[in-house]
Protein backbone atom coordinates (compact mmCIF):
# COMPACT_ATOMS: atom_id res chain seq x y z
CA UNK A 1 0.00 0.00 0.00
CA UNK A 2 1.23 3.34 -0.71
CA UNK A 3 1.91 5.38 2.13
CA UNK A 4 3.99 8.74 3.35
CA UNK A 5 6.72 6.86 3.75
CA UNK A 6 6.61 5.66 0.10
CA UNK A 7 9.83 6.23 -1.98
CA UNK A 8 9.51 6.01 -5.44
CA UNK A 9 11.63 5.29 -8.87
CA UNK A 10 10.94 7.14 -12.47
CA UNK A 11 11.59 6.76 -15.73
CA UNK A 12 12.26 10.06 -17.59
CA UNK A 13 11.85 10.74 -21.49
CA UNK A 14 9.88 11.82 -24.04
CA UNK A 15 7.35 10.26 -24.85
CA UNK A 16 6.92 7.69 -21.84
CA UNK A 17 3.49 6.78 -22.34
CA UNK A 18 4.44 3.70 -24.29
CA UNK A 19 6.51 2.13 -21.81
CA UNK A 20 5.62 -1.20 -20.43
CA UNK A 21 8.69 -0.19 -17.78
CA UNK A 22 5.85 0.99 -14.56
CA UNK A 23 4.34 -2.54 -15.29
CA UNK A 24 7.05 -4.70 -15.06
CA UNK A 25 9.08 -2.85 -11.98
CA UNK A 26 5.98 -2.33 -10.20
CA UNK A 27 5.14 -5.98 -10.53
CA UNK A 28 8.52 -6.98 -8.99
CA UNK A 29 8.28 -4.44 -6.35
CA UNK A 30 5.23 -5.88 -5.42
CA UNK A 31 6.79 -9.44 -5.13
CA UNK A 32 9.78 -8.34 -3.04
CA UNK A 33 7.44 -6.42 -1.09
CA UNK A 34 9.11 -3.07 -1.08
CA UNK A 35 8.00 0.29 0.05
CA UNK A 36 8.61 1.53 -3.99
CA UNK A 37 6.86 2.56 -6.39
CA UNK A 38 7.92 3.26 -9.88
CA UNK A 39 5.96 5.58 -12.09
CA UNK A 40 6.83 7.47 -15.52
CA UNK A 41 7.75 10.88 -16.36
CA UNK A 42 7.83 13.09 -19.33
CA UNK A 43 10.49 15.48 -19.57
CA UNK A 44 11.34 17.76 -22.06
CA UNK A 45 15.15 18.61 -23.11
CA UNK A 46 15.38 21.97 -21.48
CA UNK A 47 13.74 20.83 -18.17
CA UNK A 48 15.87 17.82 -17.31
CA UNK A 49 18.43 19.42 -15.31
CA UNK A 50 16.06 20.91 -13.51
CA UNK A 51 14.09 17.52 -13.23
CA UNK A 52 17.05 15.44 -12.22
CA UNK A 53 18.06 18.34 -9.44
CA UNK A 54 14.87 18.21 -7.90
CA UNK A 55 14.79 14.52 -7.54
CA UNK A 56 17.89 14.77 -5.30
CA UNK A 57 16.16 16.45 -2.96
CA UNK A 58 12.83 14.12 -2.35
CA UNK A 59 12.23 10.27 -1.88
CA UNK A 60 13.16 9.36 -5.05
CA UNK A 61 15.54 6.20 -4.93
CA UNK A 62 17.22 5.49 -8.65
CA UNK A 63 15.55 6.54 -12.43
CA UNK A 64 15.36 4.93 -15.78
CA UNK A 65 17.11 7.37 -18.62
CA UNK A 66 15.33 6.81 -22.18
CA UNK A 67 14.95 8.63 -25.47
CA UNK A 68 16.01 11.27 -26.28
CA UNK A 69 18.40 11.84 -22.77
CA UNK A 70 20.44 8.78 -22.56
CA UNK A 71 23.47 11.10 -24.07
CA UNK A 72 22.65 14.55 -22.56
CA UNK A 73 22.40 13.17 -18.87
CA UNK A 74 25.91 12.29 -18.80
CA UNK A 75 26.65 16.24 -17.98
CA UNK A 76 24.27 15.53 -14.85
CA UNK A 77 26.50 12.93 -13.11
CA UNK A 78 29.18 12.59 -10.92
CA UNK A 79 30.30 9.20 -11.48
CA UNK A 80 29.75 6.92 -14.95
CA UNK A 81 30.44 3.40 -15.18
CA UNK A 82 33.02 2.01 -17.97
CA UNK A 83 29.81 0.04 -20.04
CA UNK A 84 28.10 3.76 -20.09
CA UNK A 85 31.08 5.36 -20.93
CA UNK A 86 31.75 2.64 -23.80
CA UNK A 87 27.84 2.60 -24.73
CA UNK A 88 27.83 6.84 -25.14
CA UNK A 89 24.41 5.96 -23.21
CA UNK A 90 22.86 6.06 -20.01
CA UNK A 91 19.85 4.67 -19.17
CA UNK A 92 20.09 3.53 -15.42
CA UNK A 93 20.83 6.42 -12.27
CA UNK A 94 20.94 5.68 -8.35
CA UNK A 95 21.76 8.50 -5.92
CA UNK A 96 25.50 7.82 -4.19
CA UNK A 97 26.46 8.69 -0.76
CA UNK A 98 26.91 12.38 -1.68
CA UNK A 99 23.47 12.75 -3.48
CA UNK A 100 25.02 12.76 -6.78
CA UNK A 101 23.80 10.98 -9.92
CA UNK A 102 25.92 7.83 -10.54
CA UNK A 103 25.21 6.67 -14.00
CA UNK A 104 25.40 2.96 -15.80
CA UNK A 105 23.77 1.19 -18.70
CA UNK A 106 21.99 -2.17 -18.15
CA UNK A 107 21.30 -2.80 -22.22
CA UNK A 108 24.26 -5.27 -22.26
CA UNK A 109 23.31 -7.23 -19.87
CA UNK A 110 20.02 -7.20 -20.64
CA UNK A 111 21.03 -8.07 -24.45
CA UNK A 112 22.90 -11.10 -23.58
CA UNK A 113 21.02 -12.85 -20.71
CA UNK A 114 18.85 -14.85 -23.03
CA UNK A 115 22.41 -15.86 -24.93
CA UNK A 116 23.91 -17.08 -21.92
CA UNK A 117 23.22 -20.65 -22.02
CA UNK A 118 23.74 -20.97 -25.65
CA UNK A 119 27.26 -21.68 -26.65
CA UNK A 120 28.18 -18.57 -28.61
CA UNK A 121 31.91 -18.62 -28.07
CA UNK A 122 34.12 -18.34 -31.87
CA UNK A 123 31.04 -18.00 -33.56
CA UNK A 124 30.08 -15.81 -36.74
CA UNK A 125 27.37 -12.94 -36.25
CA UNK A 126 25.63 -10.42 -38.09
CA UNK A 127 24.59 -7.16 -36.95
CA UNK A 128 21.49 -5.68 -38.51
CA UNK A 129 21.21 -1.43 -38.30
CA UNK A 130 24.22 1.07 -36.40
CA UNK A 131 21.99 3.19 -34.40
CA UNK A 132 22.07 3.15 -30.66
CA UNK A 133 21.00 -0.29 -29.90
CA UNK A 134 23.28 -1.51 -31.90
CA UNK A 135 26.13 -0.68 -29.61
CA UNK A 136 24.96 -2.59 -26.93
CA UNK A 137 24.68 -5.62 -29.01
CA UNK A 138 28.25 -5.50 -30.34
CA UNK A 139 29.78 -4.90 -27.11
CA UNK A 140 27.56 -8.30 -25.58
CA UNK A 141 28.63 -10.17 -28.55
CA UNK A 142 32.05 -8.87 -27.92
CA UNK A 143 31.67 -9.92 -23.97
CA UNK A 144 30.12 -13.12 -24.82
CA UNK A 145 33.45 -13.94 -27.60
CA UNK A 146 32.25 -14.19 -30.78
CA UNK A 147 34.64 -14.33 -33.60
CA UNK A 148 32.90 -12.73 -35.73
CA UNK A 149 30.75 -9.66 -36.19
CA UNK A 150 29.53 -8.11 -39.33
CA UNK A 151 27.36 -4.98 -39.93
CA UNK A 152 24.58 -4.28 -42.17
CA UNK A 153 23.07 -0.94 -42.42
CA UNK A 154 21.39 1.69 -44.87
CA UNK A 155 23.46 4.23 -43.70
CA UNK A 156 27.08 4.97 -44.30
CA UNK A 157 27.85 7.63 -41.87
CA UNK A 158 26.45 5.71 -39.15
CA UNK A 159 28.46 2.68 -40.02
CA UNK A 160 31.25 3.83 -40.35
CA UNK A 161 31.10 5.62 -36.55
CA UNK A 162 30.05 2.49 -35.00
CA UNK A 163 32.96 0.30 -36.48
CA UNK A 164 35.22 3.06 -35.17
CA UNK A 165 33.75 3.13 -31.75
CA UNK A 166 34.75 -0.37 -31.27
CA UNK A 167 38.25 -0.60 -32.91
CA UNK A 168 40.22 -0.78 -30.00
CA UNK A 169 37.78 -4.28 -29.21
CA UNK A 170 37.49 -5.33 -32.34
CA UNK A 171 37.53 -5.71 -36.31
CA UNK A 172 33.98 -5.09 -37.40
CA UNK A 173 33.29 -6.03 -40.68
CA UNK A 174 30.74 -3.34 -42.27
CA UNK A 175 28.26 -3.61 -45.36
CA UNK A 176 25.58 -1.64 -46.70
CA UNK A 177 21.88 -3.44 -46.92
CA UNK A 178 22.50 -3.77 -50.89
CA UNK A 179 25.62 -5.20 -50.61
CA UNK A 180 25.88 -8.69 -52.90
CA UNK A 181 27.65 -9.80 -49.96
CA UNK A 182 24.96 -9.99 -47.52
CA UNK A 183 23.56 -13.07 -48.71
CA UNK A 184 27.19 -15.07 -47.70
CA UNK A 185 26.99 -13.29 -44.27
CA UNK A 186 23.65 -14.80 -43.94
CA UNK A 187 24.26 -17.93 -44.78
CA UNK A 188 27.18 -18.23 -42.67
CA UNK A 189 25.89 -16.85 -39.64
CA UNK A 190 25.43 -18.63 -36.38
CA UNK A 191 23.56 -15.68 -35.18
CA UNK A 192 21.34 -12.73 -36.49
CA UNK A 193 20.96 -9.50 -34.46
CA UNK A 194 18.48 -7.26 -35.52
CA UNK A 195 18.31 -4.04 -34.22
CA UNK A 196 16.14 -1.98 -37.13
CA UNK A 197 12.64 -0.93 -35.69
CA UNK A 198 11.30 -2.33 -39.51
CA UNK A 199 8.44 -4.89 -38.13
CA UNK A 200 7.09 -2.71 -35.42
CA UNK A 201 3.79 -2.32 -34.13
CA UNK A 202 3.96 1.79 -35.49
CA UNK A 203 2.23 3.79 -38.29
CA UNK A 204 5.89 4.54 -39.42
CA UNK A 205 6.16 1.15 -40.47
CA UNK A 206 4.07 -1.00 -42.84
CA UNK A 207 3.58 -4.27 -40.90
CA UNK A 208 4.66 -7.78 -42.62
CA UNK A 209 7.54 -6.65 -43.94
CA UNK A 210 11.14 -7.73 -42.87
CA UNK A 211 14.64 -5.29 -42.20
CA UNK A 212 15.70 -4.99 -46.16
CA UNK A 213 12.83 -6.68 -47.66
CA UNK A 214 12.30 -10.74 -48.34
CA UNK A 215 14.64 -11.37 -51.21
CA UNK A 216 17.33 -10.15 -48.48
CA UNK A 217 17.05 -12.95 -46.31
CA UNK A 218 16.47 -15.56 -49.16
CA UNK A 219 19.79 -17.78 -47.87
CA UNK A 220 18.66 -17.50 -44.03
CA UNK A 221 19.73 -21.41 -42.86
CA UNK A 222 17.26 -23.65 -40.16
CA UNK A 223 20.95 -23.46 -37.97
CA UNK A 224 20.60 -19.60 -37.51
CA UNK A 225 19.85 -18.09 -34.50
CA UNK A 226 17.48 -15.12 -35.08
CA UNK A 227 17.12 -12.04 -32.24
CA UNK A 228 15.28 -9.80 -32.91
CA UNK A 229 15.23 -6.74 -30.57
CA UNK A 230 11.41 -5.53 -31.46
CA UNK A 231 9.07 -7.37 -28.69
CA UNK A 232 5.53 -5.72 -29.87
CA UNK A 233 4.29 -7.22 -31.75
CA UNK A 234 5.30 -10.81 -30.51
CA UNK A 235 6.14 -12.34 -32.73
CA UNK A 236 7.75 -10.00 -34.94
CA UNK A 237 7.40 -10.78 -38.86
CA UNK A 238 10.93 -11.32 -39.16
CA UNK A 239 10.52 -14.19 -36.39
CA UNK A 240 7.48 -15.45 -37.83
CA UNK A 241 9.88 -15.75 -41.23
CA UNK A 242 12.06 -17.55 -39.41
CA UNK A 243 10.12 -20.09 -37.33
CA UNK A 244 8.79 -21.13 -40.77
CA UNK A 245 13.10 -21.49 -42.19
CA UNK A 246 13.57 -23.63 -38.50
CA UNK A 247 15.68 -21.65 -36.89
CA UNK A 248 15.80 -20.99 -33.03
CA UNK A 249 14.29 -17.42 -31.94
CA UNK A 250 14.49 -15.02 -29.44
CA UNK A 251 12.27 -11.93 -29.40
CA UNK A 252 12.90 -8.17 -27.80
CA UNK A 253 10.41 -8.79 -24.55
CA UNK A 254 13.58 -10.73 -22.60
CA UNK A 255 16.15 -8.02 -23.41
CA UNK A 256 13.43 -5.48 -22.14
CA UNK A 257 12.81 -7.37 -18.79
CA UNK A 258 16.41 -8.12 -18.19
CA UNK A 259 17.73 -5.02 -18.72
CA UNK A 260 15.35 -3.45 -16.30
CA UNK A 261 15.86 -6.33 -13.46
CA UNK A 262 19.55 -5.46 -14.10
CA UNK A 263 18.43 -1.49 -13.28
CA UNK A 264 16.46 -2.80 -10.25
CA UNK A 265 18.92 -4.82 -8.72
CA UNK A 266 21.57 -1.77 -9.24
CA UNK A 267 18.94 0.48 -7.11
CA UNK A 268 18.48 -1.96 -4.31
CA UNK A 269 21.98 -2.71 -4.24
CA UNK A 270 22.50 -6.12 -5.25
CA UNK A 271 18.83 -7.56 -4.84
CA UNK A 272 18.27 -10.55 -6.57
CA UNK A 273 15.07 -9.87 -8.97
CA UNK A 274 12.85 -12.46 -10.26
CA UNK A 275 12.73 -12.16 -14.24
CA UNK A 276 9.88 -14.85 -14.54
CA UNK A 277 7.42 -12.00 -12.23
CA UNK A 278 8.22 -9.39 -14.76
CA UNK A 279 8.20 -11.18 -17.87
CA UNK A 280 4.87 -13.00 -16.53
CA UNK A 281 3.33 -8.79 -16.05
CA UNK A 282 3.62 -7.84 -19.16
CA UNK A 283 2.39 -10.87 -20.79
CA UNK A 284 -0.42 -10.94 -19.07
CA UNK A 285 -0.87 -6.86 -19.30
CA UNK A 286 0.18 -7.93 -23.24
C-alpha cells in the first residue's frame, strides 16, 4: 500500500506513455514487497536538469534514462560506469552517498542474458542497423566472444562511426543493406541481431515486412539463431519468417525485462530480482 513513507523510482523521457517499464518494476516491487513505487515521467530537453536536481532532494531512490536523454544526462553525473562510458548511453541512475547521480547502462546485460546458455563462443554474427541499440549488441557479442561480427546498415555515416567506436575491441566487418555480400553473411551466420525498428507495431512502419525486404534474407539457414530486438508485436514478422526457415528465436520482450531487473537490482543494491514476475506482467498486461 502506498503510504507517506513511500519512496519512489521514475523513468524520464519523451514520450513515456508507451513504456511497459511501470508494469514490469511495479510488478517486482510488489513481489519483493518493497515500500517503492515506480511511475513514468515526461520530460522535455530543457527541463531535465532541472528535473534530475529536484529529484535529489525528495524520496526518489534510482531513475530509468530513455529517449532522447540517454546522451545529454551524462553532464548531470558525478560518477559513470566504464559500459556507459563505452555505450555513449545512459539509461540507469541511483543517488550515491553524496546525493550525486551515478550513471550505468543495463542494455548489455540485458542483451545477452537470453544468450547465456547458448554456446556462442568463436562464432560468426551479423549485426542488422548502427543506431544506438546496436552498440549494446556488439559490445555483448564482444563480452560473450564471438569471432565474428559483421554490420549491415542503410546508412554509411552511421556505419562507419560504430565500427570506429569499437576498434580498439574489435575488427567489425561493415556492409551496406544492398551489398551482394549480404547473402554469404547470412548464410554463414550462427547468429542474427536485428536491431532496425522495420516490423514494429507503429504507423511509421508498414507491418509484414522484414529489415531490407524478403529477397534479403532468401539464404537465411534452419541453424541460424534469429534475435530480434522488437518485442511488440510478438512475434515479430521477421521471427514469424524464421520459425517457418527452423531456426531458433528469441524476441525483444527478454532483453526489455532483463535489462530493467539489471536497473532494479543496481537500485536496491544487489537484490536478486525475479525475471519470470516481470516477464509474466507484461504478458499478461500484453
Amino acid at each position: 500500500m502506498i503510504s507517506s513513507k513511500t519512496s519512489f523510482i521514475a523513468l524520464i523521457g519523451n514520450p513515456v506513455s508507451h513504456s511497459l517499464s511501470p508494469i514490469m518494476q511495479n510488478a517486482a516491487l510488489q513481489y519483493l514487497g518493497l515500500d517503492l513505487i515506480y511511475i513514468a515521467i515526461p520530460c522535455k530537453d530543457q527541463d531535465l536538469e532541472l528535473v534530475l536536481n529536484s529529484f535529489k532532494k525528495i524520496n526518489c531512490k534510482g531513475l530509468n534514462i530513455t529517449i532522447p536523454h540517454k546522451e545529454k544526462v551524462f553532464d548531470l553525473c558525478s560518477e559513470i560506469s566504464p559500459i556507459a562510458n563505452q555505450l555513449k548511453a545512459i539509461n540507469t541512475l541511483k543517488l550515491n552517498s553524496e546525493k550525486e547521480w551515478s550513471g550505468t547502462n543495463t542494455d548489455v546485460e540485458g542483451f545477452i542474458y537470453p544468450l547465456k546458455t547458448l554456446n556462442l563462443v568463436k562464432k560468426k554474427s551479423m549485426v542488422l542497423g548502427s543506431g544506438g541499440a546496436a552498440r549494446s549488441v556488439i559490445q555483448g557479442l564482444i563480452n560473450l566472444n564471438l569471432s565474428t561480427i559483421s554490420v549491415v546498415s542503410r546508412n554509411k555515416t552511421s556505419l562507419n562511426k560504430l565500427i570506429k567506436n569499437f576498434e580498439n575491441q574489435i575488427k567489425i566487418k561493415g556492409f551496406l543493406n544492398n551489398d551482394n555480400q549480404a547473402q554469404n553473411l547470412i548464410e554463414e551466420a550462427d547468429l542474427i541481431v536485428n536491431t532496425t525498428p522495420v516490423g514494429m507495431n507503429s504507423s511509421k512502419y508498414a507491418m509484414n515486412i522484414l529489415p531490407y525486404g524478403e529477397t534479403f534474407w532468401r539464404s537465411l539457414k534452419s541453424k541460424t539463431i534469429v534475435y530480434d530486438l522488437i518485442y511488440n508485436p510478438s512475434p515479430s514478422p521477421l521471427l514469424k519468417f524464421s520459425v517457418k526457415k527452423g531456426c531458433f528465436t528469441i524476441d525483444g520482450m527478454q532483453m526489455l525485462v532483463a535489462q530493467g531487473m539489471k536497473s532494479l537490482s543496481f537500485w536496491t543494491n544487489g537484490l536478486e530480482v525475479p525475471f519470470q514476475v516481470m516477464n509474466d506482467a507484461l504478458k499478461t498486461y500484453l
